[in-house]
Protein backbone atom coordinates (compact mmCIF):
# COMPACT_ATOMS: atom_id res chain seq x y z
CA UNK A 1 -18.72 77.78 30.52
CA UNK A 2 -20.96 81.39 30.27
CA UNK A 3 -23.89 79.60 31.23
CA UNK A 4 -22.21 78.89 35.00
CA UNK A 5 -20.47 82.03 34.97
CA UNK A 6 -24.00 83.67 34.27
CA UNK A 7 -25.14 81.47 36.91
CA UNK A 8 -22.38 82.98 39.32
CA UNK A 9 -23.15 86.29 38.72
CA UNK A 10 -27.03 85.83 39.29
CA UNK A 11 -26.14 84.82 42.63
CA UNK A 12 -23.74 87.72 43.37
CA UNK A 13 -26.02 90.27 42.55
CA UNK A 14 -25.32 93.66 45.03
CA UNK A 15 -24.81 97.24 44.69
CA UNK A 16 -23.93 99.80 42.05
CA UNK A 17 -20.88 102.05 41.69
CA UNK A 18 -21.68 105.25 40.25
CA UNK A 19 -20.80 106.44 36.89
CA UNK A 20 -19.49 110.49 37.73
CA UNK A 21 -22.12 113.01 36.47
CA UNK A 22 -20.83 114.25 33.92
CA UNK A 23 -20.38 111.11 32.01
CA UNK A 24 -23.99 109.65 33.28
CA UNK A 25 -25.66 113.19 31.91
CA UNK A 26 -23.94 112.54 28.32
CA UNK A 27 -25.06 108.83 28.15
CA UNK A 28 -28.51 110.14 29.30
CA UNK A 29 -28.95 112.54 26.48
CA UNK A 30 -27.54 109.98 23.61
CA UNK A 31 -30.06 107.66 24.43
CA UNK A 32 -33.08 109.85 25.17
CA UNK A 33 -35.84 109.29 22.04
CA UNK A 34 -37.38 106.83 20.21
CA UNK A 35 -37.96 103.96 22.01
CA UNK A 36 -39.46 100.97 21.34
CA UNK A 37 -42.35 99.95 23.80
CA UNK A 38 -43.74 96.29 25.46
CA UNK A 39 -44.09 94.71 28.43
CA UNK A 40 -41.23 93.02 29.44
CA UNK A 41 -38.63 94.10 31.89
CA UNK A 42 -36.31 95.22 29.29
CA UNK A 43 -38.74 97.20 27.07
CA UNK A 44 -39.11 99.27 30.16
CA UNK A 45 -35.58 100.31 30.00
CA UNK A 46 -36.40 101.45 25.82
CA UNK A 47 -34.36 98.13 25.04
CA UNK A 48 -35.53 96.47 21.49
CA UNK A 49 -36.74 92.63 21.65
CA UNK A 50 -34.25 89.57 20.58
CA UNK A 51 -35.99 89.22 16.90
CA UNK A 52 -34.81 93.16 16.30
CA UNK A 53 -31.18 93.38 17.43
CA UNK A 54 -28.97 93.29 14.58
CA UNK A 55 -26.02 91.10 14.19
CA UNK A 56 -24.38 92.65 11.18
CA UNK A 57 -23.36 96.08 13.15
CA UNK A 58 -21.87 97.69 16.15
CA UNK A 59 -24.08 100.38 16.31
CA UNK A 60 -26.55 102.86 14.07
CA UNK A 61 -25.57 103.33 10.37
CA UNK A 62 -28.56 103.30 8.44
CA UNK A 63 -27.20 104.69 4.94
CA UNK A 64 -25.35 101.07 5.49
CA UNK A 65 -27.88 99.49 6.88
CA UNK A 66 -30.07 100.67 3.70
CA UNK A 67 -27.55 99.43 1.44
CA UNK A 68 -26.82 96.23 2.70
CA UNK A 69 -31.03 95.28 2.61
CA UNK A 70 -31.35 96.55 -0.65
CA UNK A 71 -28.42 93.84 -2.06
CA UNK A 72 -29.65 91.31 0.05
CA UNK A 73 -33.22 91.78 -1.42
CA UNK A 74 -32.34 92.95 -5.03
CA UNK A 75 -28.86 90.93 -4.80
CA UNK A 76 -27.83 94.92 -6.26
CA UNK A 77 -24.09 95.92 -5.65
CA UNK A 78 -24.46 99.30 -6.68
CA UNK A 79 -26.56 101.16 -3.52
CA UNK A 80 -23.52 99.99 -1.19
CA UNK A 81 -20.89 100.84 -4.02
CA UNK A 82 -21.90 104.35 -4.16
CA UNK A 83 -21.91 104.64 -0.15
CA UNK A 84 -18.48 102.90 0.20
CA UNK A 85 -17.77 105.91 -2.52
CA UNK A 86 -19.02 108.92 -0.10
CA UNK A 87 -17.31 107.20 2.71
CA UNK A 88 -14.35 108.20 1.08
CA UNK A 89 -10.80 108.56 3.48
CA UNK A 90 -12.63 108.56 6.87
CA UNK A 91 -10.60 105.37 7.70
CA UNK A 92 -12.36 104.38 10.56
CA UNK A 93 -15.75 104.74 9.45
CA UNK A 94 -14.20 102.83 6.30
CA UNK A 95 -13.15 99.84 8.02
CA UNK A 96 -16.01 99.44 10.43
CA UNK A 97 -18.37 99.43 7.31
CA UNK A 98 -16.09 97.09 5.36
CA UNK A 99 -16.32 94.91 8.70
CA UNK A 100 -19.87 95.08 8.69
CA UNK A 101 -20.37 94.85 4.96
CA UNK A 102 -18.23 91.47 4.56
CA UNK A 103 -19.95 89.57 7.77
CA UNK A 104 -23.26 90.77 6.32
CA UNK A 105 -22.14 88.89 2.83
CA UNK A 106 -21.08 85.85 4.99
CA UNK A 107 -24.01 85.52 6.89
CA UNK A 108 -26.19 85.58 4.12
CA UNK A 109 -24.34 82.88 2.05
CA UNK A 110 -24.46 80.72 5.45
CA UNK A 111 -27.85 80.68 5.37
CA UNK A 112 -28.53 80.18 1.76
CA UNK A 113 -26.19 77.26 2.34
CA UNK A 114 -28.78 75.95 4.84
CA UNK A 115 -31.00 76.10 2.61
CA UNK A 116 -29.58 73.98 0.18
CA UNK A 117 -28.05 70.53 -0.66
CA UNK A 118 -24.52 69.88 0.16
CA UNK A 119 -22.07 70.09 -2.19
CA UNK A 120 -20.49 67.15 -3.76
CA UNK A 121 -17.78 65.63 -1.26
CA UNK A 122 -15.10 65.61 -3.55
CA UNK A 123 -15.31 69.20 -4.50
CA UNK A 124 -11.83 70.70 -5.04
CA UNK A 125 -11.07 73.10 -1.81
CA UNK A 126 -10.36 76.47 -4.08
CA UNK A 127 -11.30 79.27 -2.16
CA UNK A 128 -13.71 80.44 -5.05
CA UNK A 129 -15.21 76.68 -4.29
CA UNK A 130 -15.67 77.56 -0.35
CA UNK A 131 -16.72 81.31 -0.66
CA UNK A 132 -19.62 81.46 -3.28
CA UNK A 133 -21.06 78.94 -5.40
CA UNK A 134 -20.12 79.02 -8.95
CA UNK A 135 -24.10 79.54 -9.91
CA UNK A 136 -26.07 81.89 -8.42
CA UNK A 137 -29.80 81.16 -7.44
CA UNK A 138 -32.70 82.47 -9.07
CA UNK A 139 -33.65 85.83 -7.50
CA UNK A 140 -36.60 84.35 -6.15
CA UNK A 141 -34.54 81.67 -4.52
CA UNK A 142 -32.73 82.63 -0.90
CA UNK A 143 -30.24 85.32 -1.10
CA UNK A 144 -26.50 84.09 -1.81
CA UNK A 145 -24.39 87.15 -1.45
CA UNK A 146 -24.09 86.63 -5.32
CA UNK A 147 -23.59 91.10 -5.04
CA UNK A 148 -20.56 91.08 -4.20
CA UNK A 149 -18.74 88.62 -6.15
CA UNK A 150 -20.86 90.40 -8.97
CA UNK A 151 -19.35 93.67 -7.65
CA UNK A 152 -16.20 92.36 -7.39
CA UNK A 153 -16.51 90.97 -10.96
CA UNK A 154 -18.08 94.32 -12.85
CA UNK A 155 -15.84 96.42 -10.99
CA UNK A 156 -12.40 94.57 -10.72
CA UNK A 157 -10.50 98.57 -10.46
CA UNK A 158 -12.76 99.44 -7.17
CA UNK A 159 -11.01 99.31 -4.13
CA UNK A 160 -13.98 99.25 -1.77
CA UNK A 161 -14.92 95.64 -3.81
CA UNK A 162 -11.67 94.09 -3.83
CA UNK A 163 -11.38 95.35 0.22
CA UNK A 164 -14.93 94.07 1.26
CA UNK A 165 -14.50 91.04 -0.93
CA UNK A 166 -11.18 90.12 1.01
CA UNK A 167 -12.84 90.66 4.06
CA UNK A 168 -15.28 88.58 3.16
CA UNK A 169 -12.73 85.71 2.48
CA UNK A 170 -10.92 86.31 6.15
CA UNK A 171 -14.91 85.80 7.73
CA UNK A 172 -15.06 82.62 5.88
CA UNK A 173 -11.23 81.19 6.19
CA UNK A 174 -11.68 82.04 10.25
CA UNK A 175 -14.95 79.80 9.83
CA UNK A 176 -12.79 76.51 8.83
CA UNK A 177 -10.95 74.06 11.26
CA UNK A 178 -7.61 75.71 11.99
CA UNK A 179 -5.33 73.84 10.55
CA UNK A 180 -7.09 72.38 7.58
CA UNK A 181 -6.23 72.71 3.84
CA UNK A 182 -9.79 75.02 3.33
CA UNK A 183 -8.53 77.16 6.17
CA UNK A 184 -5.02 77.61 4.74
CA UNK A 185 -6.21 77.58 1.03
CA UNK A 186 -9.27 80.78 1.77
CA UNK A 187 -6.89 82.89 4.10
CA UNK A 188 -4.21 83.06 1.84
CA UNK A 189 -6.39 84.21 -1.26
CA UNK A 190 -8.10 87.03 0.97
CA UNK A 191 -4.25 87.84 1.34
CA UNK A 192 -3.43 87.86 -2.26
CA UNK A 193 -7.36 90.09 -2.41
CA UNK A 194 -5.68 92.47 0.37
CA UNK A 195 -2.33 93.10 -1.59
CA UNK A 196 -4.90 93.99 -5.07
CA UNK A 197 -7.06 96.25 -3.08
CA UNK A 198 -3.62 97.70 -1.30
CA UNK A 199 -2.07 98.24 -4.89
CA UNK A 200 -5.35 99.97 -5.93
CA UNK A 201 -5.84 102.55 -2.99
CA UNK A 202 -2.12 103.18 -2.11
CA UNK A 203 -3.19 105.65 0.98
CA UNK A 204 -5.89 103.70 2.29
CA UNK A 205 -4.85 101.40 5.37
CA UNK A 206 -8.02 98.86 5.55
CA UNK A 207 -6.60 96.45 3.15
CA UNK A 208 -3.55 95.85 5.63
CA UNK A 209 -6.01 96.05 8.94
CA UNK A 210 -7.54 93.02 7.26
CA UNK A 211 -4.11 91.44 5.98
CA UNK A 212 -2.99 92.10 9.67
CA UNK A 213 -6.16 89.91 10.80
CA UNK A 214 -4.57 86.96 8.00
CA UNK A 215 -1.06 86.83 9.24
CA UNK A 216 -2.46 86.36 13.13
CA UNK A 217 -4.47 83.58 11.71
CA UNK A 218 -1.84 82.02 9.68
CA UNK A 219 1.28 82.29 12.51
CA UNK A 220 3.14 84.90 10.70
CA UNK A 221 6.21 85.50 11.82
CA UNK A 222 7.14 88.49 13.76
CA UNK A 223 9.27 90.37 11.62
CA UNK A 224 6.68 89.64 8.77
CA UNK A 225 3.74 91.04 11.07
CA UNK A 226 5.94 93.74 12.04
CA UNK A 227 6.79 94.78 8.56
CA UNK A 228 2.63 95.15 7.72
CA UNK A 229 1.79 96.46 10.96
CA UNK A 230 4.53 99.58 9.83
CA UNK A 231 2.62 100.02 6.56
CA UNK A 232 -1.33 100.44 8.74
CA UNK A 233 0.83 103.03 10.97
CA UNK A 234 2.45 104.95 8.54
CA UNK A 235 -0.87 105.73 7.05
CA UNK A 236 -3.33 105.99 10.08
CA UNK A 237 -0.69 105.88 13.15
CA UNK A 238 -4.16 105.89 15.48
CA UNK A 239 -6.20 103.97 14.24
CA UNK A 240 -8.43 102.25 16.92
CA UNK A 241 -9.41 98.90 14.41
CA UNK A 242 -5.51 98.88 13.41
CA UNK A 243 -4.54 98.11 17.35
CA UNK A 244 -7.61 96.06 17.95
CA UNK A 245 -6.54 93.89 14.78
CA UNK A 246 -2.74 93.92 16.08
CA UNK A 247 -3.78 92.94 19.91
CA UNK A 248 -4.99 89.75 18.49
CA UNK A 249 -1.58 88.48 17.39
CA UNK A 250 0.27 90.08 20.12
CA UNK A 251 -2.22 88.14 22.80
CA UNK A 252 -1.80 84.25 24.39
CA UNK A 253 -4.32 83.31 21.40
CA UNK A 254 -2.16 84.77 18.68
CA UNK A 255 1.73 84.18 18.50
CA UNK A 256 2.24 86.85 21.87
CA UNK A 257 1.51 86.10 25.70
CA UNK A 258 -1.00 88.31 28.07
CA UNK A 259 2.52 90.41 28.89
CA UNK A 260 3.01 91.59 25.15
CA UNK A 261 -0.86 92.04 24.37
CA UNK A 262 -0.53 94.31 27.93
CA UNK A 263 2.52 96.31 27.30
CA UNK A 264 1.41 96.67 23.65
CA UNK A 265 -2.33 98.17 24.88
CA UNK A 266 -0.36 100.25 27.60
CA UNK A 267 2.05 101.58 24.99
CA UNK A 268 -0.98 102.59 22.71
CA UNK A 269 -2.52 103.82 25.56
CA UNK A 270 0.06 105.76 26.83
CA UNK A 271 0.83 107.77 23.60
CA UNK A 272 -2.73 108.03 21.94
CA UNK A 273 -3.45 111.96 21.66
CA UNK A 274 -6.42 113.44 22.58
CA UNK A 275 -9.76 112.32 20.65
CA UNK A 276 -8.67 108.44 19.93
CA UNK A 277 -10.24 105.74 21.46
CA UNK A 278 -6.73 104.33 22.21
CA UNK A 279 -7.01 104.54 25.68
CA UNK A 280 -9.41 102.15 25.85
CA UNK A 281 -7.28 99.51 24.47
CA UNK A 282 -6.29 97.54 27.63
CA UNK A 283 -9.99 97.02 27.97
CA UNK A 284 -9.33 94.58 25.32
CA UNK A 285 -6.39 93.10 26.27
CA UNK A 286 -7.54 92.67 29.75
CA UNK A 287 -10.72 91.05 28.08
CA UNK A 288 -8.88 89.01 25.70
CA UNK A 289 -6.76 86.87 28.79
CA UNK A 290 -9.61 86.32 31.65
CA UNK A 291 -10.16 83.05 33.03
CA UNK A 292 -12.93 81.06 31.46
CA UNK A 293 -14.74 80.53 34.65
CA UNK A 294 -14.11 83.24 37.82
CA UNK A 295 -13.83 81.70 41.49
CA UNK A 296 -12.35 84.37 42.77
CA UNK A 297 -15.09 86.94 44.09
CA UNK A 298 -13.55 89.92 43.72
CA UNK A 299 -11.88 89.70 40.44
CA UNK A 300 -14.05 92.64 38.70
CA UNK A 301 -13.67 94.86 41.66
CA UNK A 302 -9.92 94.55 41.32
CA UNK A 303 -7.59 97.38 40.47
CA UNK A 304 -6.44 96.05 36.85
CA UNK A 305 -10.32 95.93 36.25
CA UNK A 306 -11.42 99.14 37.51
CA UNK A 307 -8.55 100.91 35.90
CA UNK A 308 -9.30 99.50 32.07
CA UNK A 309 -12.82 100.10 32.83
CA UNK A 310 -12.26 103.97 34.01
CA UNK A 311 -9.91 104.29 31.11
CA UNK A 312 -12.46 102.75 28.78
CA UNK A 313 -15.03 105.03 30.15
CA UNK A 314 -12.89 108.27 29.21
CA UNK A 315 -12.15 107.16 25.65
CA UNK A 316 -15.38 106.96 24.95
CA UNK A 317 -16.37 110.56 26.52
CA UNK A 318 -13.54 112.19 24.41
CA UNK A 319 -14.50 110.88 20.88
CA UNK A 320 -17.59 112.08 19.18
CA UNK A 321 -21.11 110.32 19.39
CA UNK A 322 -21.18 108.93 16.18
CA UNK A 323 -17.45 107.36 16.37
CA UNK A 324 -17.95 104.11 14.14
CA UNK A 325 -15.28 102.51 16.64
CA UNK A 326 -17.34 103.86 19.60
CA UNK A 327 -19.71 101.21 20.00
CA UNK A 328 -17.29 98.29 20.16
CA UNK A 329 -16.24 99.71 23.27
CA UNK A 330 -19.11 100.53 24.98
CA UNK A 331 -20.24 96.95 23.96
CA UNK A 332 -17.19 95.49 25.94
CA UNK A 333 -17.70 97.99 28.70
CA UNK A 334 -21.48 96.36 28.95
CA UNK A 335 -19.87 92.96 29.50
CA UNK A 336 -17.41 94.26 32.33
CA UNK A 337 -19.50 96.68 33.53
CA UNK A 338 -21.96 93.52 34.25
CA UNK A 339 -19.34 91.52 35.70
CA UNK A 340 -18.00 94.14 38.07
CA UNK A 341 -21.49 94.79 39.15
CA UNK A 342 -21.54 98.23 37.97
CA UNK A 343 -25.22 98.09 36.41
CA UNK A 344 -26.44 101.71 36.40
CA UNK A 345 -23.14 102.16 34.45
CA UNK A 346 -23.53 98.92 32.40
CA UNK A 347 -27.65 100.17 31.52
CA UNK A 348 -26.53 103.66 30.59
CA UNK A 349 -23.85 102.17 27.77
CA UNK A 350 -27.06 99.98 26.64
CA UNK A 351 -28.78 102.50 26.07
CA UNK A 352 -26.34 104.16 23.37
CA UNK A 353 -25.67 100.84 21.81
CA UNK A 354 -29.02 98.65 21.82
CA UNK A 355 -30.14 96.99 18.93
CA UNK A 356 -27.33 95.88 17.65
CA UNK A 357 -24.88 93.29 18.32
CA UNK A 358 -22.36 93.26 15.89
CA UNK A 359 -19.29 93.40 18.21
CA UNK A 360 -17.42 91.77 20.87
CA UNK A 361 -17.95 89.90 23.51
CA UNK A 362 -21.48 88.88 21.84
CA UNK A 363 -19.68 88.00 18.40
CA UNK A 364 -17.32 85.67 19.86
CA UNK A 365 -20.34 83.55 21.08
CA UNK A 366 -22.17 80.73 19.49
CA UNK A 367 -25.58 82.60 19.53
CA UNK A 368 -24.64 86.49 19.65
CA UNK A 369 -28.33 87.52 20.01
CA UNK A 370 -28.66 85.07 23.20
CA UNK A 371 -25.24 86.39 25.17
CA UNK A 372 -26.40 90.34 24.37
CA UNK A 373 -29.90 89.58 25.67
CA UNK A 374 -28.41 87.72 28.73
CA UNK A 375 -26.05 90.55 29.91
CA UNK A 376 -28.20 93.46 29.20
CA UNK A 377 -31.21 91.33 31.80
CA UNK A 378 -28.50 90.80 34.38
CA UNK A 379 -28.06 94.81 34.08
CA UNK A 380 -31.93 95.30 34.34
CA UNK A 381 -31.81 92.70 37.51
CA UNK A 382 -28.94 94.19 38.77
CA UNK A 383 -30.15 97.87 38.80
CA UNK A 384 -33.43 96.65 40.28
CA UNK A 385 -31.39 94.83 42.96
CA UNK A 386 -29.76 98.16 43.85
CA UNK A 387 -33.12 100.07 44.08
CA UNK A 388 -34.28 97.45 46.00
CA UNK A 389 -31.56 95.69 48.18
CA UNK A 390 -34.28 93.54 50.15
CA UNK A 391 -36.71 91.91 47.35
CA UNK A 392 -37.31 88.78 48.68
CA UNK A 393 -36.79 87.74 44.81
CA UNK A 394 -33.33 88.12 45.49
């Protein structure tokens, strides 16, 4: 389905609406610097090649991105222990590095999986079974993730382990059939995980942003989602990951329709005060119901569109540069911004955010890497359609 929809965009290639000034100046000055440099199209732009994008974050953190290489490497707990320590109550930055932290963990147990023989067939389905094998590999072996059930383990009073550790079993429940006993059996232990790393940090809201994430998965019911979704907004009423995680059970693929995952974006929207990336909500929700395939030309340039993309574009203006929730947005803004044909506007939001690819729509996608590097070379063949609008290449 994205490759023809690629394939349909290629061929509507024309024109460029223009970001205001103000806006293009501030993009312009976050992503002046250190650039990398080649020869192809994209390295032009400062754009980093497909083996260097990074699938375990959003954007730039390198005390994380520090810790999390030296407990894949060392298979060490303690470097990202201390850091979830500093982090402290910044909430936001809290969850986005749990988020990162816990698909990191995943990742790296997928591919020492790979690596390795299958597991007996008639292995019990525990959730300790399907999340880390009971013997870790020599150090010299591939890396397992064997840190953080160690952390977990040596540490079984720290509520950054217990919250990364759940998170950790919500990635690998959401990787099972929905439906099947592994699914079931991993999701609710990464709720039980949630409730001990709730009871640990009472003021803290990630361990309910990721419990919020279980009950979508499981069909809570309503008044059970709406009963957790009051303890994440009594303790961080604004939290952009909070609404994100709630949209998901409100939309057509949760237990909601595209009307509730609308009215509940608008709502946000609506009320968010000043310095929240709320407003960019219905970005999401608008994202999370298009068709799988457009026929209809114009459905970027449309009013709904334009309107989540403007209100997109002020969220992120009124935040600070190093938001941690900032560069899921801009991410989705590249995708729209692509679709709508809006390419100067879709480059300058590459800029901020290149090199990684931790975040929606790329995420979503079989190969994240591949869909990234896809939309950001229909922005550089878009923008170089728009300079010039008679290249017989085109």
């Amino acid at each position: 389905m994205e490759a023809l929809f690629l394939l349909i965009v290629l061929a509507a290639l024309f024109g460029v609406l223009v970001v205001p000034a103000m806006r293009r100046r501030r993009l312009a000055r976050e992503a002046a610097g250190g650039h990398l440099t080649a020869i192809s199209p994209e390295a032009a732009y400062g754009f980093a090649a497909p083996a260097e994008l990074d699938v375990r974050l959003p954007g730039p953190d390198p005390q994380l991105v520090d810790a999390l290489d030296e407990a894949r490497t060392r298979q060490d707990w303690e470097q990202i222990a201390r850091l979830f320590a500093l982090t402290g109550d910044e909430w936001e930055l809290r969850w986005q590095r749990v988020q990162s932290a816990a698909g990191a963990a995943a990742k790296e147990l997928a591919e020492a999986r790979a690596a390795s023989p299958a597991p007996e067939p008639d292995a019990a389905p525990t959730a300790d079974a399907v999340s880390f094998r009971k013997d870790p590999v020599p150090a010299a072996a591939v890396p397992d993730a064997s840190w953080l059930r160690q952390w977990r383990a040596e540490r079984p009073q720290d509520p950054s382990a217990a919250q990364v550790y759940a998170q950790f079993l919500v990635w690998q429940g959401l990787a099972e059939p929905p439906g099947t006993d592994s699914h079931r059996i991993i999701l609710e232990e990464a709720r039980t995980v949630c409730r001990e790393a709730a009871a640990l940090a009472d003021a803290d809201p990630t361990p309910y942003l990721t419990e919020l994430v279980v009950a979508r998965a499981l069909g809570d019911r309503t008044a059970d989602f709406e009963a957790l979704w009051s303890e994440v907004t009594r303790r961080a009423p604004h939290h952009m990951g909070a609404h994100l995680a709630a949209l998901q059970y409100w939309a057509e693929s949760g237990r909601g329709s595209k009307q509730q995952a609308d009215a509940f974006a608008q709502t946000a929207a609506a009320h968010a005060p000043e310095g929240t990336l709320l407003p960019a909500l219905p970005l999401f929700a608008l994202y999370e119901h298009l068709p799988e395939v457009n026929v209809v030309r114009g459905l970027y340039q449309s009013a709904d569109v334009e309107r989540a993309i403007e209100a997109a574009e002020f969220a992120v203006d009124q935040v600070e540069d190093d938001h941690p929730v900032r560069p899921h947005v801009l991410h989705l803004l590249v995708c729209l911004l692509v679709r709508a044909e809006r390419y100067e506007e879709a480059l300058e939001a590459l800029r901020v955010v290149d090199g990684y690819v931790g975040a929606l729509p790329w995420a979503a996608a079989p190969d994240p890497v591949a869909a990234y590097v896809a939309y950001r070379a229909l922005a550089v063949a878009g923008h170089h359609s728009s300079a010039a609008p008679r290249s017989p290449r085109l």
